[in-house]
Structure formats: C-alpha cells, structure tokens
C-alpha atoms as a PDB file:
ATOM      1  CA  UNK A   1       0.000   0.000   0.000  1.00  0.00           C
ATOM      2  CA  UNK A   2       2.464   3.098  -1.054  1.00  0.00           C
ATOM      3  CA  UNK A   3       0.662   5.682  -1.686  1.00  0.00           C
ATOM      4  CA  UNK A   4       2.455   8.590  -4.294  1.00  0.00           C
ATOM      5  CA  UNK A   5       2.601  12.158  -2.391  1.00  0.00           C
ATOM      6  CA  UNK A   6       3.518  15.552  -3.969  1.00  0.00           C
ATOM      7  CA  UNK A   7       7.740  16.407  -3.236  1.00  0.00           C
ATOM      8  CA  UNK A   8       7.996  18.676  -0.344  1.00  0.00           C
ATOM      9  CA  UNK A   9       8.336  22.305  -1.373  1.00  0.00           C
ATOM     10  CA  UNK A  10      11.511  23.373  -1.695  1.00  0.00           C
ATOM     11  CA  UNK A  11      13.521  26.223   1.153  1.00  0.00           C
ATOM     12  CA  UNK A  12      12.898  28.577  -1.510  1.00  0.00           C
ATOM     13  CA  UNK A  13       9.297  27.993  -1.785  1.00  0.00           C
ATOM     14  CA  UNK A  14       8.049  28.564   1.936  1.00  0.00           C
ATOM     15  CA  UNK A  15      10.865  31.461   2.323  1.00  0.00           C
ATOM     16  CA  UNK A  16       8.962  33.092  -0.553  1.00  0.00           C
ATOM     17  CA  UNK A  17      12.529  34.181  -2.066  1.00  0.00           C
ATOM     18  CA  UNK A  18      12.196  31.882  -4.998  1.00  0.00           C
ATOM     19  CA  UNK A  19      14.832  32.880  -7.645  1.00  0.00           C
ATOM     20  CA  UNK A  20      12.285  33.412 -10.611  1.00  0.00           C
ATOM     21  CA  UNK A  21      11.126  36.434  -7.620  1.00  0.00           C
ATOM     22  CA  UNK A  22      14.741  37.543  -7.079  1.00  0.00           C
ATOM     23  CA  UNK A  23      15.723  38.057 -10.430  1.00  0.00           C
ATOM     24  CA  UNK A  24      11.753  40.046 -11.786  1.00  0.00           C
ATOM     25  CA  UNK A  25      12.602  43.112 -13.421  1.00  0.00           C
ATOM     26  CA  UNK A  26      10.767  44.836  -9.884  1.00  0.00           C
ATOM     27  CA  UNK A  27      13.620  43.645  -7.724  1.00  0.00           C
ATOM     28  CA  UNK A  28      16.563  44.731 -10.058  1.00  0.00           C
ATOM     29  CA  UNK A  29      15.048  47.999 -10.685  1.00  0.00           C
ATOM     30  CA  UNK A  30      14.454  48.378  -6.806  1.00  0.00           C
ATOM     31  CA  UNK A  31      18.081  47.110  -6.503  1.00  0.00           C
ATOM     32  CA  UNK A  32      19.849  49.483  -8.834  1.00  0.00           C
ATOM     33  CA  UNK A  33      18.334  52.403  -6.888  1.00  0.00           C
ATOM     34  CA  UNK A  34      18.900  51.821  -3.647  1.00  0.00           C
ATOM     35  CA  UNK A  35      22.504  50.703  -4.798  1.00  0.00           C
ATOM     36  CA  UNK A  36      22.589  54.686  -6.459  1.00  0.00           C
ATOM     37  CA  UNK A  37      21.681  56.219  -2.630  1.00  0.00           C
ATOM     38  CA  UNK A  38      24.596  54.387  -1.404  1.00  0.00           C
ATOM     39  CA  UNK A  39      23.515  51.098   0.152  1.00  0.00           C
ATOM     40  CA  UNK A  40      25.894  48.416   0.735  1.00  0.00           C
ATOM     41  CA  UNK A  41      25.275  45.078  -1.941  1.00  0.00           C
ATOM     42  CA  UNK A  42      23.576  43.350   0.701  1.00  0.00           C
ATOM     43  CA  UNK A  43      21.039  45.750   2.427  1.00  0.00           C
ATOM     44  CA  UNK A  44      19.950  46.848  -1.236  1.00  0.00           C
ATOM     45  CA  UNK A  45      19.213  42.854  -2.001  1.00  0.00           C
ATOM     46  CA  UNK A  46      17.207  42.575   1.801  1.00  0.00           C
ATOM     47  CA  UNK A  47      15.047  45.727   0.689  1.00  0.00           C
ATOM     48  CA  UNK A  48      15.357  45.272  -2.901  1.00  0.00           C
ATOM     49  CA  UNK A  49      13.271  42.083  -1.674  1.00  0.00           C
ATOM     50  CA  UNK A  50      10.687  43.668   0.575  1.00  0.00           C
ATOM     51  CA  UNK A  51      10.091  46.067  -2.097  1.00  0.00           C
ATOM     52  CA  UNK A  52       9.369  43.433  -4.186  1.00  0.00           C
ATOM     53  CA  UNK A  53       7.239  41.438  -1.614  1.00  0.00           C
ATOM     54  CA  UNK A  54       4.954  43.687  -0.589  1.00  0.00           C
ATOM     55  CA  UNK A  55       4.349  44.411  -4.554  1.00  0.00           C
ATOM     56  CA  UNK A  56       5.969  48.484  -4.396  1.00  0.00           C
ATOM     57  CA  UNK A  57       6.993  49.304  -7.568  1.00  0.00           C
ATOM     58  CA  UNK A  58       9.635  51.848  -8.068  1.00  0.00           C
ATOM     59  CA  UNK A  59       7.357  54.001 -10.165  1.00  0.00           C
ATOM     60  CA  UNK A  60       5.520  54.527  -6.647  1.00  0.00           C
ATOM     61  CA  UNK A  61       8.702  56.702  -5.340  1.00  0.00           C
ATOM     62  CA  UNK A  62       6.782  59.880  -4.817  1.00  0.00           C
ATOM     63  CA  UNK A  63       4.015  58.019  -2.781  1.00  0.00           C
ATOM     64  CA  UNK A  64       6.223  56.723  -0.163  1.00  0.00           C
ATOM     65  CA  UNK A  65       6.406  57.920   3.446  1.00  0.00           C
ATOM     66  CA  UNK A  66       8.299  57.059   6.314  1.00  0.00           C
ATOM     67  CA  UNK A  67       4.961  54.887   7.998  1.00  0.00           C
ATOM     68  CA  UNK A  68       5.189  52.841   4.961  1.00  0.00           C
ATOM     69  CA  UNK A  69       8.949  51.864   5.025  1.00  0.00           C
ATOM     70  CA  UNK A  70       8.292  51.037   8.378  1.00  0.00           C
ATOM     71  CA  UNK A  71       5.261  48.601   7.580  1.00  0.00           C
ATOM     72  CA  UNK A  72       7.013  46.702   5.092  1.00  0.00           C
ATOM     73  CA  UNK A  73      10.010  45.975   7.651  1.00  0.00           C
ATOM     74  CA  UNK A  74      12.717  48.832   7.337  1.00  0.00           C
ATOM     75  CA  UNK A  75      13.567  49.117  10.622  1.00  0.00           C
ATOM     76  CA  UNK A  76      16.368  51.665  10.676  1.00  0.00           C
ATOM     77  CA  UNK A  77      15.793  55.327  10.239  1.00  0.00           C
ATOM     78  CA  UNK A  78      18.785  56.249   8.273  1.00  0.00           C
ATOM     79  CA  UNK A  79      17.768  53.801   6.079  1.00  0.00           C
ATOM     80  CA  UNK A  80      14.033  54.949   5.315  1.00  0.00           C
ATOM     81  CA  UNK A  81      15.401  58.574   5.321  1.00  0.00           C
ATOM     82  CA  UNK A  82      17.897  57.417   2.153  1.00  0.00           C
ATOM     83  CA  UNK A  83      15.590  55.949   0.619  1.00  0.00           C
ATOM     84  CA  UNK A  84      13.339  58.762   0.842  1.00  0.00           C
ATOM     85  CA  UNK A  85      15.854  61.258  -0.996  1.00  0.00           C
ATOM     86  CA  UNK A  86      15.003  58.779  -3.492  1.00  0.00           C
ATOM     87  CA  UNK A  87      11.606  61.281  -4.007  1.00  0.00           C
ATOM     88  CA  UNK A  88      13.971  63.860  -4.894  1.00  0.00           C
ATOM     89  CA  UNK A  89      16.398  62.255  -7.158  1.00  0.00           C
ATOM     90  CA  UNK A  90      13.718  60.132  -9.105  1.00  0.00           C
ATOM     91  CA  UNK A  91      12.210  63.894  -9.304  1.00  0.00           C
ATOM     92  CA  UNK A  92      15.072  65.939 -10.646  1.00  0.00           C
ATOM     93  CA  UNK A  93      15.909  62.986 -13.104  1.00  0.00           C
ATOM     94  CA  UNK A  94      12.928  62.275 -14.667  1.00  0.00           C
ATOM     95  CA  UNK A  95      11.940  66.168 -15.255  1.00  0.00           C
ATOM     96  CA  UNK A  96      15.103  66.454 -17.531  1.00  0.00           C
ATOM     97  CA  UNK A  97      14.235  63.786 -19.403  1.00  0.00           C
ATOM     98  CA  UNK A  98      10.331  64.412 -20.248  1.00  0.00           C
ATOM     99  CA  UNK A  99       8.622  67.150 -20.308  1.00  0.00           C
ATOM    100  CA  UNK A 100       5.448  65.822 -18.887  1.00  0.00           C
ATOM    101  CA  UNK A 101       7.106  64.846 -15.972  1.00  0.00           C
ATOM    102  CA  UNK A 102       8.204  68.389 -15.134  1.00  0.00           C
ATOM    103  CA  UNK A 103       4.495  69.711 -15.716  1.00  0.00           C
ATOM    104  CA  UNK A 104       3.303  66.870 -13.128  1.00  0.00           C
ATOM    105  CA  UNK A 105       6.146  67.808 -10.359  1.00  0.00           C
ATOM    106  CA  UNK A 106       5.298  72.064 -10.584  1.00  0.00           C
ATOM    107  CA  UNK A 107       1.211  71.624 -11.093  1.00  0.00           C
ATOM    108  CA  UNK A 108      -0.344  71.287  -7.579  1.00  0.00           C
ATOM    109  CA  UNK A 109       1.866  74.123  -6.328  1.00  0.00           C
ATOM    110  CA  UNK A 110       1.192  77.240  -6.693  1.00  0.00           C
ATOM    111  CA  UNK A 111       2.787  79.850  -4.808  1.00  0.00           C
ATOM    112  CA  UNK A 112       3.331  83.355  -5.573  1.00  0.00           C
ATOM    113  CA  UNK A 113       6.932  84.206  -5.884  1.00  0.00           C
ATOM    114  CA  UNK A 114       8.778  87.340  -5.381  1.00  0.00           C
ATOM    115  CA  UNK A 115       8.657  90.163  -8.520  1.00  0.00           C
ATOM    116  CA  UNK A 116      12.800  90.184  -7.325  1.00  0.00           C
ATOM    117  CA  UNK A 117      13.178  86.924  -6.067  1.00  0.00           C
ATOM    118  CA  UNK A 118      11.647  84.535  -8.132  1.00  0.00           C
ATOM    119  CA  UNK A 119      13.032  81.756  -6.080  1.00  0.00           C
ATOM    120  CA  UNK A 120      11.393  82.983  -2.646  1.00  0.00           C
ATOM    121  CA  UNK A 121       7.005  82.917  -1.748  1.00  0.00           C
ATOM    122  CA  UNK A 122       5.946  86.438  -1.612  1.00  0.00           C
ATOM    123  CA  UNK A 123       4.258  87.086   1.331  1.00  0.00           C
ATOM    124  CA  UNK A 124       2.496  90.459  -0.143  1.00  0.00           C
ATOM    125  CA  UNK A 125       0.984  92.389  -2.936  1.00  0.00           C
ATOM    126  CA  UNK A 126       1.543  95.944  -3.337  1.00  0.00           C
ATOM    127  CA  UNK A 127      -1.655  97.638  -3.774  1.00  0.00           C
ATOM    128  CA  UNK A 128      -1.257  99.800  -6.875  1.00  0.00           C
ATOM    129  CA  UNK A 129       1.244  98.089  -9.168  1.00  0.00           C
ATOM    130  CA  UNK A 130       0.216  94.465  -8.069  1.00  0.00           C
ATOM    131  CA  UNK A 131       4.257  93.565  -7.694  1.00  0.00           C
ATOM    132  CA  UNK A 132       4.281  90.508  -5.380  1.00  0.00           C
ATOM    133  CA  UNK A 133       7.236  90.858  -2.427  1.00  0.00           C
ATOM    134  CA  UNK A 134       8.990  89.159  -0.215  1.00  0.00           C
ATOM    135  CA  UNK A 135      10.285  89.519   3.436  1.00  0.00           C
ATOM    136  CA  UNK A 136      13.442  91.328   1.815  1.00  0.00           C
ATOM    137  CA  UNK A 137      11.366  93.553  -0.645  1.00  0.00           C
ATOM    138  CA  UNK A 138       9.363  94.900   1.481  1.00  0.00           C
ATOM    139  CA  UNK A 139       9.782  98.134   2.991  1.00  0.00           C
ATOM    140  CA  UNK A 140       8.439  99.367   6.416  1.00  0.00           C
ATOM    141  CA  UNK A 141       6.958 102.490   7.450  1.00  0.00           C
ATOM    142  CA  UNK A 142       5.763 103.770  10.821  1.00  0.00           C
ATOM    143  CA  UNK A 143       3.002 106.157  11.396  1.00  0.00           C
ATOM    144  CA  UNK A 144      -1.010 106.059  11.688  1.00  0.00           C
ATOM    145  CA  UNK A 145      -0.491 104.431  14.909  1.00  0.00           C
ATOM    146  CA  UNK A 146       1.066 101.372  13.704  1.00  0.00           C
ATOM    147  CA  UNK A 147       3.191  99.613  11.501  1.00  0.00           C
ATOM    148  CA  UNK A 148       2.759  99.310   7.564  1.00  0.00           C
ATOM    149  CA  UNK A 149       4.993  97.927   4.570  1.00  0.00           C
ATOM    150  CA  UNK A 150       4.943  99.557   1.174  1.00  0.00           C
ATOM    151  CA  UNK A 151       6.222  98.036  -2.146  1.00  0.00           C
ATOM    152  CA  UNK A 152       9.868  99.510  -2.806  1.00  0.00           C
ATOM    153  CA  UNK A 153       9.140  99.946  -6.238  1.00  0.00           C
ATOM    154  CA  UNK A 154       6.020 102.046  -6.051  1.00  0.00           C
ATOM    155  CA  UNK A 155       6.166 103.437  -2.504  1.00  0.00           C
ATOM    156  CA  UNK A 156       2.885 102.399  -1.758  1.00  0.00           C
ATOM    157  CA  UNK A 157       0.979 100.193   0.568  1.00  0.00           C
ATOM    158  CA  UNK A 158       1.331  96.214   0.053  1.00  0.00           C
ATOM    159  CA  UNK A 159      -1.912  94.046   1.280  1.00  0.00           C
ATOM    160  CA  UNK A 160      -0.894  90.695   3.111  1.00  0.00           C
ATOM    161  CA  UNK A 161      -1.491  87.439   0.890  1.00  0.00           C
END
C-alpha cells in the first residue's frame, strides 16, 4: 500500500525568495536604486526584496512615506530617510528627461513668488502696481499708529497674501 505524495516544497518555496522572484525586473530595478543612494550590496538585495514582496513598484517613489517603510520591515531610520531622498532624485531625473514629468512635479503648487526673487514665496501684494514681495522687498513704514509695509518699487501700501 504506497501511496504517491507531492515532493515537499523546496527552502525557496516557503521562504517566498524563490529565484524566478529575485531576479523580476521589480527587484533589479528596486536594486539598482537603492545601490545609487549608497547602500551596501547586501542591504539593497534585503530591501530590494521587501520592495518586491509587498508588490511596491519603483514608479511609486513619490508616494512613499516614512509609515510605509516602516510597515514593510525597514527598521532603521537612516535607512528609510535614504531611501526617501530617493523622491527627490527620481524627481530631478525624470523632469530632464520628459517634459510631462516636469508639468506633473510644478502643477499642484502654486505659490506666488517674489517680482525680485523669483526663487522665494511672496508674502504680499503691493496695492497699486500688483508687484508681489517678499520679506526682503518689502519696505516698512511707521506712522497712523502702527506699523505698515509699502512696495519699494512704487512706494505704496502692500496688502498681506
């Protein structure tokens, strides 16, 4: 009486780190950028792997947060704050390369920026020529029983934003 039974499953099979898994085009991607922020070869393969796992694709970048790192087992904070930066780097790359990219990064923000300082929020609008200023631009004037700021172009009074 022998009765036939299925072969055990293998290590890799109950691990879940089968090598068809390892080597999906997920897990190399996820490998090649944590290897970029400076991980050593075998802390990018470990998260390289619970990237993969827990089905994060690297085209997900900008949706990460340090909550989720921690959920899928990244224990170490200087670890979820390099991979983080990846946000910034998968960012500045992908904006030089297509232009679509770049219109997706700017859209939902949309602060008004310095007539001066075009690199700085403006925190005011001068009343009569509509020039938006800065902390810098601004100029203050005393009087009327209080403080007022005035646009340094037109001398006159700015309105906060």
């Amino acid at each position: 009486m022998s009765a036939s039974y299925p072969a055990p499953p293998s290590y890799e099979e109950i691990d879940g780190t089968s090598t068809s898994k390892i080597s999906s085009a997920n897990w190399q991607a996820w490998y090649r950028k944590l290897i970029s922020v400076e991980f050593k070869q075998d802390e990018a393969t470990d998260y390289a792997k619970l990237f993969s796992a827990n089905e994060v694709e690297v085209n997900m970048i900008p949706e990460l947060n340090d909550g989720i790192l921690k959920s899928i087992g990244i224990e170490k904070a200087g670890h979820r704050i390099r991979i983080l930066r990846l946000k910034y780097k998968t960012s500045t790359s992908t904006s030089s390369s297509s232009p679509r990219a770049s219109t997706v990064a700017t859209a939902p923000v949309n602060i008004p920026r310095c007539a001066w300082h075009p690199q700085v929020a403006a925190i005011e609008k001068c009343r009569k020529c509509n020039r938006m200023v800065c902390l810098s631009c601004r100029r203050e004037k005393s009087g009327d029983g209080g403080t007022r700021y005035y646009c340094d172009n037109c001398f006159n009074d700015c309105i906060i934003l």
